[in-house]
C-alpha atoms as a PDB file:
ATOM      1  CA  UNK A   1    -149.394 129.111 119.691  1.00  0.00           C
ATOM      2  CA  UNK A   2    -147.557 130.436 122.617  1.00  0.00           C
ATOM      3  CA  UNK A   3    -148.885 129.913 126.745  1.00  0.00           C
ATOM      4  CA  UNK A   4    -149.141 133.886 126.929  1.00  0.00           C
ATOM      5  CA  UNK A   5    -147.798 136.752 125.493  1.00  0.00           C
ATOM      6  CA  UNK A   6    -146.870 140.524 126.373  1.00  0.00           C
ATOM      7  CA  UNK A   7    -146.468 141.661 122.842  1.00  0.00           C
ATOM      8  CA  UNK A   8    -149.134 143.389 121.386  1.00  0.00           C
ATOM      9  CA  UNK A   9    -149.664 145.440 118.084  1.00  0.00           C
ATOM     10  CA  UNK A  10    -151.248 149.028 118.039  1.00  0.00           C
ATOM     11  CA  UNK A  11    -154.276 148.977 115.721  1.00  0.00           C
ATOM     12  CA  UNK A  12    -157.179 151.172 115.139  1.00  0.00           C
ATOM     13  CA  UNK A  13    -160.353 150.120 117.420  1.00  0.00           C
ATOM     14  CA  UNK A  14    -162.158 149.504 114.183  1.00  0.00           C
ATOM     15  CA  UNK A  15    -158.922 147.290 112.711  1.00  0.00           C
ATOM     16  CA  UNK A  16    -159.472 145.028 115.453  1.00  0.00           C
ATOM     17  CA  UNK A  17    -162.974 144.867 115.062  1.00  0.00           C
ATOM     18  CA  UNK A  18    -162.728 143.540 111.197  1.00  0.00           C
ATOM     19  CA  UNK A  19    -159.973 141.048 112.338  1.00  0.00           C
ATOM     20  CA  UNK A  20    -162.300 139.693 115.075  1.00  0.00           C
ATOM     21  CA  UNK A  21    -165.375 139.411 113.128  1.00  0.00           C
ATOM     22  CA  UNK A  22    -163.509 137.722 109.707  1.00  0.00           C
ATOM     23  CA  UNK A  23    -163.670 140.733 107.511  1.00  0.00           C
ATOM     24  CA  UNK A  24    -160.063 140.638 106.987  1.00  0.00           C
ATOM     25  CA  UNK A  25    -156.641 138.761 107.230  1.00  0.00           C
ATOM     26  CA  UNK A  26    -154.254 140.902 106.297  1.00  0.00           C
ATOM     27  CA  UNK A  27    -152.754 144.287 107.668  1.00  0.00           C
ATOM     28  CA  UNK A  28    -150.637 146.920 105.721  1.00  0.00           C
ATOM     29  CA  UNK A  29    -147.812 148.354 107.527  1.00  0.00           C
ATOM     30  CA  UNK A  30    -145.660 151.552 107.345  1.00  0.00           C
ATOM     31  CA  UNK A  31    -143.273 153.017 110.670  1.00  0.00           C
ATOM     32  CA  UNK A  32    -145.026 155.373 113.115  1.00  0.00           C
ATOM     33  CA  UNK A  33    -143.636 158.337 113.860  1.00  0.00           C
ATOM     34  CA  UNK A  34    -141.233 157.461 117.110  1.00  0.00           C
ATOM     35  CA  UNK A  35    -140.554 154.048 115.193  1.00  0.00           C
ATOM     36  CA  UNK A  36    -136.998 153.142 115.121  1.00  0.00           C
ATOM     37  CA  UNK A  37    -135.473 154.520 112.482  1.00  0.00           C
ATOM     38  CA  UNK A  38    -139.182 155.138 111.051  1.00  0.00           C
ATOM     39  CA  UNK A  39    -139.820 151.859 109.724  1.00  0.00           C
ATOM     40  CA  UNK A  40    -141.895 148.792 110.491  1.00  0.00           C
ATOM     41  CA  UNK A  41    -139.963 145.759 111.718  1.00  0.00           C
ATOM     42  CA  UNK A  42    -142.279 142.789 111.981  1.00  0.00           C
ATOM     43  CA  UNK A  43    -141.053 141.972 115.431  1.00  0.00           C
ATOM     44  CA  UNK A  44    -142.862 139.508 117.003  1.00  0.00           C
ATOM     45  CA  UNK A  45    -144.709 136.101 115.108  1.00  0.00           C
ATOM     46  CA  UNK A  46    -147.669 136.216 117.378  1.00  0.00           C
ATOM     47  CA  UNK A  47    -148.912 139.354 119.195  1.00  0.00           C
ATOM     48  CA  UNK A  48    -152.185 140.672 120.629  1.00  0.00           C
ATOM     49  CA  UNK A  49    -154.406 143.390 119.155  1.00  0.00           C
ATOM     50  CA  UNK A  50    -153.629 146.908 120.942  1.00  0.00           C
ATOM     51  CA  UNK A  51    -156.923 148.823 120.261  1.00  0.00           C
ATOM     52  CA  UNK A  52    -156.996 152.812 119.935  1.00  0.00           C
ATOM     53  CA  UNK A  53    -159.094 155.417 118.369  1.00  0.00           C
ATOM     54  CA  UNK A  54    -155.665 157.292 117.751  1.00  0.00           C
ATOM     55  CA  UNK A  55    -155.395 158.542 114.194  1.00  0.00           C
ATOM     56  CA  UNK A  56    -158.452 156.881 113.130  1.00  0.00           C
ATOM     57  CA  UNK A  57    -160.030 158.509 110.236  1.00  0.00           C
ATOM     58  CA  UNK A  58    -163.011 157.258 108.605  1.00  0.00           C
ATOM     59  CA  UNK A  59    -161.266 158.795 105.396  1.00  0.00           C
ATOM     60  CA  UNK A  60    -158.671 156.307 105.934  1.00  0.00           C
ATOM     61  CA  UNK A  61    -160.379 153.186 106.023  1.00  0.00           C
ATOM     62  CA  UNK A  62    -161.935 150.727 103.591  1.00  0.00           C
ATOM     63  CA  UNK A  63    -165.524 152.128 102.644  1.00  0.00           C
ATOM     64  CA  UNK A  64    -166.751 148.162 102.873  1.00  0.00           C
ATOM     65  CA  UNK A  65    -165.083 148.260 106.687  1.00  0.00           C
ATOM     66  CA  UNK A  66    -166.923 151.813 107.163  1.00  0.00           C
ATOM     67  CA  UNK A  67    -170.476 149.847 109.178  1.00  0.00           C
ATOM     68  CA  UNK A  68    -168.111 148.637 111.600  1.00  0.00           C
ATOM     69  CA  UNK A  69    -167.540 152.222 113.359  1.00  0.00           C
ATOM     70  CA  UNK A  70    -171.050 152.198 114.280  1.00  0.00           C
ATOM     71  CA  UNK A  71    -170.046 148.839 115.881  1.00  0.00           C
ATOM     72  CA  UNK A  72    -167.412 149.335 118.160  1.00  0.00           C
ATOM     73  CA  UNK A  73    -169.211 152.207 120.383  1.00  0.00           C
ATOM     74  CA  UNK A  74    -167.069 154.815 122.062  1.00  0.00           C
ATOM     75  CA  UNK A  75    -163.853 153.256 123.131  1.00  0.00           C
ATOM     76  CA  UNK A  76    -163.334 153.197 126.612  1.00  0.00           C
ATOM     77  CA  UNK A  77    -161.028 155.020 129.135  1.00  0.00           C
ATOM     78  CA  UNK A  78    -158.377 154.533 131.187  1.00  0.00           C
ATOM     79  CA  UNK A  79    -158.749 150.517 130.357  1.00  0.00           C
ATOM     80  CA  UNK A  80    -157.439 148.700 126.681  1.00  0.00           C
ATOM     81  CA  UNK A  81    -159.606 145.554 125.659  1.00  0.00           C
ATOM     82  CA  UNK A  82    -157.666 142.683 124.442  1.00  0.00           C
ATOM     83  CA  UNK A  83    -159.684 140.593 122.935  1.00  0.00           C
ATOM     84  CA  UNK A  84    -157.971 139.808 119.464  1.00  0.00           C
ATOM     85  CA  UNK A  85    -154.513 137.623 119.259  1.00  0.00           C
ATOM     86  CA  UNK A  86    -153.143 137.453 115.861  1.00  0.00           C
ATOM     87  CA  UNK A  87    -150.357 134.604 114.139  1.00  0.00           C
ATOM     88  CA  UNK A  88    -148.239 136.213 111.540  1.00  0.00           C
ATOM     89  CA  UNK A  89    -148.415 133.616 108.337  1.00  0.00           C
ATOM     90  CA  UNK A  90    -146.452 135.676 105.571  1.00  0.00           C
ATOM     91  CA  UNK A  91    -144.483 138.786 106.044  1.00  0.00           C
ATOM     92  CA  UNK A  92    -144.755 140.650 102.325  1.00  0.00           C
ATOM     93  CA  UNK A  93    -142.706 143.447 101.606  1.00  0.00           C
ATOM     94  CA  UNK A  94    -144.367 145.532  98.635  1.00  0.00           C
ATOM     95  CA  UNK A  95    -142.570 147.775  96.520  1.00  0.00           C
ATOM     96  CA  UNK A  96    -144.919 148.187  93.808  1.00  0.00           C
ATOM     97  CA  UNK A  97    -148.163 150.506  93.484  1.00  0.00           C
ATOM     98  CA  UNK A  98    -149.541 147.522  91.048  1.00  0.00           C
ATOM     99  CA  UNK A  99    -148.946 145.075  94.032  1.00  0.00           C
ATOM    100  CA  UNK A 100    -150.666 146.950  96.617  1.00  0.00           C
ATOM    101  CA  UNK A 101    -153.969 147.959  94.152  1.00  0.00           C
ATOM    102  CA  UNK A 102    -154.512 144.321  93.535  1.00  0.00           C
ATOM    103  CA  UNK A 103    -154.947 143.559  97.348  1.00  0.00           C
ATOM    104  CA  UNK A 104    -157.059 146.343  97.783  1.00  0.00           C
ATOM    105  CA  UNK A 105    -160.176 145.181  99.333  1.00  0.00           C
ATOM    106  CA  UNK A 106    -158.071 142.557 101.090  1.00  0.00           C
ATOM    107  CA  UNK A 107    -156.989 145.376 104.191  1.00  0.00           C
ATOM    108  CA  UNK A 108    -158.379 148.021 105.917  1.00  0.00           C
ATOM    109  CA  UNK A 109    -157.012 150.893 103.982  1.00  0.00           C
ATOM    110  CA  UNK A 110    -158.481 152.872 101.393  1.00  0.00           C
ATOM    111  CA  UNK A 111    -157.066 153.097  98.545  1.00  0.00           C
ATOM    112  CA  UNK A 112    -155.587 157.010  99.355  1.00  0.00           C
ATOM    113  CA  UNK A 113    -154.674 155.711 102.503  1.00  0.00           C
ATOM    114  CA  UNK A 114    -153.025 152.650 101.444  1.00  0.00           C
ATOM    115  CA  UNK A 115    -150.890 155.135  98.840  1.00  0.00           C
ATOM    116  CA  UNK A 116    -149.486 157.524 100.609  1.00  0.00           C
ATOM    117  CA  UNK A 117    -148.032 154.828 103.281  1.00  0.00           C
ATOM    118  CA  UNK A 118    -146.473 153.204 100.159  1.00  0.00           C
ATOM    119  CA  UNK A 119    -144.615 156.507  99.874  1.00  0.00           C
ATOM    120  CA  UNK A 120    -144.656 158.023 103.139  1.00  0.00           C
ATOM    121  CA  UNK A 121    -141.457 159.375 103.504  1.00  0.00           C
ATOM    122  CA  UNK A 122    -139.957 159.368  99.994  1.00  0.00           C
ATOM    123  CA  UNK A 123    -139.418 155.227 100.894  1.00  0.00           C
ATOM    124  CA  UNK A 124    -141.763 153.511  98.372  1.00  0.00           C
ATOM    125  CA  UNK A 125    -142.952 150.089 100.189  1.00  0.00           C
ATOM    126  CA  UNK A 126    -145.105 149.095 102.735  1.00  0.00           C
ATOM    127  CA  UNK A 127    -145.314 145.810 104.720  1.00  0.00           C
ATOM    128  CA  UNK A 128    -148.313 143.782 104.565  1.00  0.00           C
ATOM    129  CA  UNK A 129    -148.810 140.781 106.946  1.00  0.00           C
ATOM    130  CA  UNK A 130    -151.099 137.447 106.382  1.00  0.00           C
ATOM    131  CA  UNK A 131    -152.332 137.075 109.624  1.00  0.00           C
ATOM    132  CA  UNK A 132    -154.605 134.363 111.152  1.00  0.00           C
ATOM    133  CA  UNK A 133    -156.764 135.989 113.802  1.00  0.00           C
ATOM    134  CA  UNK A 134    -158.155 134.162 116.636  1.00  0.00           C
ATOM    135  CA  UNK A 135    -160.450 136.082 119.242  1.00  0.00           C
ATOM    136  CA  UNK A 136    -161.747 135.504 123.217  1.00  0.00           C
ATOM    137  CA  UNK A 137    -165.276 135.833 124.237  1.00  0.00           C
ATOM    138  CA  UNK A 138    -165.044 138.155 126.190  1.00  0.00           C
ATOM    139  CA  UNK A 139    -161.845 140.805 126.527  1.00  0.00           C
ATOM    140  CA  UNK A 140    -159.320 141.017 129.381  1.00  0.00           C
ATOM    141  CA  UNK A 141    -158.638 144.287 130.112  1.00  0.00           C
ATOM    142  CA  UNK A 142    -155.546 146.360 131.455  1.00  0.00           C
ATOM    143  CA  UNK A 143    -154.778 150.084 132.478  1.00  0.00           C
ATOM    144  CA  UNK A 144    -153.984 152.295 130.169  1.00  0.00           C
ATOM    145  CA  UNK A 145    -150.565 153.123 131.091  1.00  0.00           C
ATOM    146  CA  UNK A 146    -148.431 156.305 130.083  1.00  0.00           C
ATOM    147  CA  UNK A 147    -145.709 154.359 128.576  1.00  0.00           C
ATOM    148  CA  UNK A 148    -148.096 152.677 126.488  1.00  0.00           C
ATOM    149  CA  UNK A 149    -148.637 156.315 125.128  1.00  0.00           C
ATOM    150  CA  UNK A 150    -146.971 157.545 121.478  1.00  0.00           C
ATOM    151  CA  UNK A 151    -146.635 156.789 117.779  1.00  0.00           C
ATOM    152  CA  UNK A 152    -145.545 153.704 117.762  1.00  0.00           C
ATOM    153  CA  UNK A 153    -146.300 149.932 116.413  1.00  0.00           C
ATOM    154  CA  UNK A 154    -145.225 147.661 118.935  1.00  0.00           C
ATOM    155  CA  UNK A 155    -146.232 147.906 123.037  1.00  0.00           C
ATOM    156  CA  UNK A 156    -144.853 145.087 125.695  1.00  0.00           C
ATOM    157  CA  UNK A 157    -147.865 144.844 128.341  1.00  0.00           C
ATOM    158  CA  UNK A 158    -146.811 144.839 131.996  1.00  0.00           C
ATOM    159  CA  UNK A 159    -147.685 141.003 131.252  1.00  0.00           C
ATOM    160  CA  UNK A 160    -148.506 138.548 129.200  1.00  0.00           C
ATOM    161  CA  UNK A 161    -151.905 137.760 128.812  1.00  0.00           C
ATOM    162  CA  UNK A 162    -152.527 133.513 128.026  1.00  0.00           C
ATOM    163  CA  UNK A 163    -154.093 132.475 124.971  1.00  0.00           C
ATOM    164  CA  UNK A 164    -156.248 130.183 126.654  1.00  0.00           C
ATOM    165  CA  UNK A 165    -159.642 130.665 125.671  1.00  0.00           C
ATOM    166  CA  UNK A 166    -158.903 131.542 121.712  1.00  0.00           C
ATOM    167  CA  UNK A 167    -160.627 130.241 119.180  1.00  0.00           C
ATOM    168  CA  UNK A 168    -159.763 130.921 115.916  1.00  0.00           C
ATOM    169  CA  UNK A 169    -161.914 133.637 113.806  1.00  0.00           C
ATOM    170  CA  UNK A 170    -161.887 131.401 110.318  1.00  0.00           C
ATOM    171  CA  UNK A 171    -162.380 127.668 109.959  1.00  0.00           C
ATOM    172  CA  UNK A 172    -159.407 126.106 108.137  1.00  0.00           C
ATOM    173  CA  UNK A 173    -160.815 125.810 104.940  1.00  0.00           C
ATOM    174  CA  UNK A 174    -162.294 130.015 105.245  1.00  0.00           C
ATOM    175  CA  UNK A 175    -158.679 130.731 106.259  1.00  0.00           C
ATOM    176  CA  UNK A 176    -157.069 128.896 103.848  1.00  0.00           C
ATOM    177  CA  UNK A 177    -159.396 130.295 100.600  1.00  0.00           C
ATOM    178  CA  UNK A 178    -158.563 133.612 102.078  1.00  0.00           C
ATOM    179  CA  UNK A 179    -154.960 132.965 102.240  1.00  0.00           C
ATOM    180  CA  UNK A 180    -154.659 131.454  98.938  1.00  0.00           C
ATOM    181  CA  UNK A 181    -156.312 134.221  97.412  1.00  0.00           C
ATOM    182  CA  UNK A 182    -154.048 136.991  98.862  1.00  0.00           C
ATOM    183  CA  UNK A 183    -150.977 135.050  97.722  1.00  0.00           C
ATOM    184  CA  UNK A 184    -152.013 134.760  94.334  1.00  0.00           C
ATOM    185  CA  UNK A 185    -152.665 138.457  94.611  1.00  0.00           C
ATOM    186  CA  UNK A 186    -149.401 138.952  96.007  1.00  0.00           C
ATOM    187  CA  UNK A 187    -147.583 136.201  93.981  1.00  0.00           C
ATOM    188  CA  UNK A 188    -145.989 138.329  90.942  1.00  0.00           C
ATOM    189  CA  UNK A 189    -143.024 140.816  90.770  1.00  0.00           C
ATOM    190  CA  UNK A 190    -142.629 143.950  92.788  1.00  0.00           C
ATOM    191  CA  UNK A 191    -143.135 141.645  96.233  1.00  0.00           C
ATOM    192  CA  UNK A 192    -140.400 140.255  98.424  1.00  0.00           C
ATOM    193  CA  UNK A 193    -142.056 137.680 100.654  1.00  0.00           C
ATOM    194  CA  UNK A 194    -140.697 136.193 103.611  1.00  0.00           C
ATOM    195  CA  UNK A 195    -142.113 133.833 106.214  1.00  0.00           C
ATOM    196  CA  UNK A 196    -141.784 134.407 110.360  1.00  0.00           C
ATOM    197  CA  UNK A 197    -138.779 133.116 110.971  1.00  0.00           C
ATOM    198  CA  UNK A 198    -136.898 136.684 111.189  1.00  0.00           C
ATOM    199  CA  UNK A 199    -139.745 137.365 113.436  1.00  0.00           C
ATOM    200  CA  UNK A 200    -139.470 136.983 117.441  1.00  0.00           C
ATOM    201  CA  UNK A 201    -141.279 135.128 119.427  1.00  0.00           C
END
């Protein structure tokens, strides 16, 4: 694990809630709307969790993830939390609807949700990443700045924020039953899997 880092990953408030309590370990991707090119480039191998209320629909999430919006409160404003680092594991590309129903359960997404990612666009896949989360014990925040504003997956902070202080979310032997049983979910045609090597640091 990196010193510090300024790269952080725009999730809903109630995303980075399930990652910092365990409930899940894996995220499912598509390109926000000012994305480059409007795709999802896994650009960094370790990032922080960027939490935001923007876009998120109750409609859109897991109904097992649903108790957790009573959990997170009103988010605040003017400040972002950053409580919630994340190590990419896997980087799966899925390109079939049979792949991505047999990790449902396994993301935040409901199944509708999930779907019309998939083909959001007329550009059938979606990127899912195995992530190991690892959380502080109390949140650092920063202002909410205006370029931190828009659409888009990936924000640089105005600096890094150091890892010390992390602890990881899932023992090694949770983590690694989880992570075993997403691969096997993931292990059969219709999924091109890479690791985080194409993935900055």
């Amino acid at each position: 694990m990196k010193e510090s880092s300024a790269s952080a990953l725009k999730e809903w408030a109630v995303v980075d809630e399930a990652l910092a309590t365990g409930r899940v370990s894996l995220l499912v991707r598509k390109g926000g709307i000012h994305e480059r090119a409007g795709d999802f480039d896994v650009e960094h191998g370790e990032f922080w969790i960027f939490p935001s209320g923007w876009h998120q629909n109750p409609a859109d999430l897991a109904a097992e993830l649903h108790p957790l919006l009573n959990a997170i409160g009103p988010q605040p404003r003017g400040t972002i939390p950053f409580r919630t680092y994340c190590v990419v594991d896997g980087v799966h590309r899925i390109e079939s609807p049979e792949v991505l129903d047999r990790i449902q359960g396994l993301h935040p997404l409901s199944p509708p949700a999930a779907h019309y990612r998939f083909n959001y666009r007329n550009r059938p896949y979606v990127h899912a990443l195995l992530v190991r989360a690892y959380r502080l014990d109390e949140p650092v925040t920063l202002p909410d700045v205006h370029r931190y504003e828009g659409c888009v997956s990936w924000v640089q902070l105005d600096h890094p924020l150091p890892t010390a202080g992390l602890r990881p979310v899932l023992t090694d032997d949770e983590f690694a039953a989880v992570r075993a049983d997403i691969l096997e979910r993931l292990g059969a045609p219709g999924t091109n899997t890479s690791g985080t090597s194409s993935a900055s640091s």
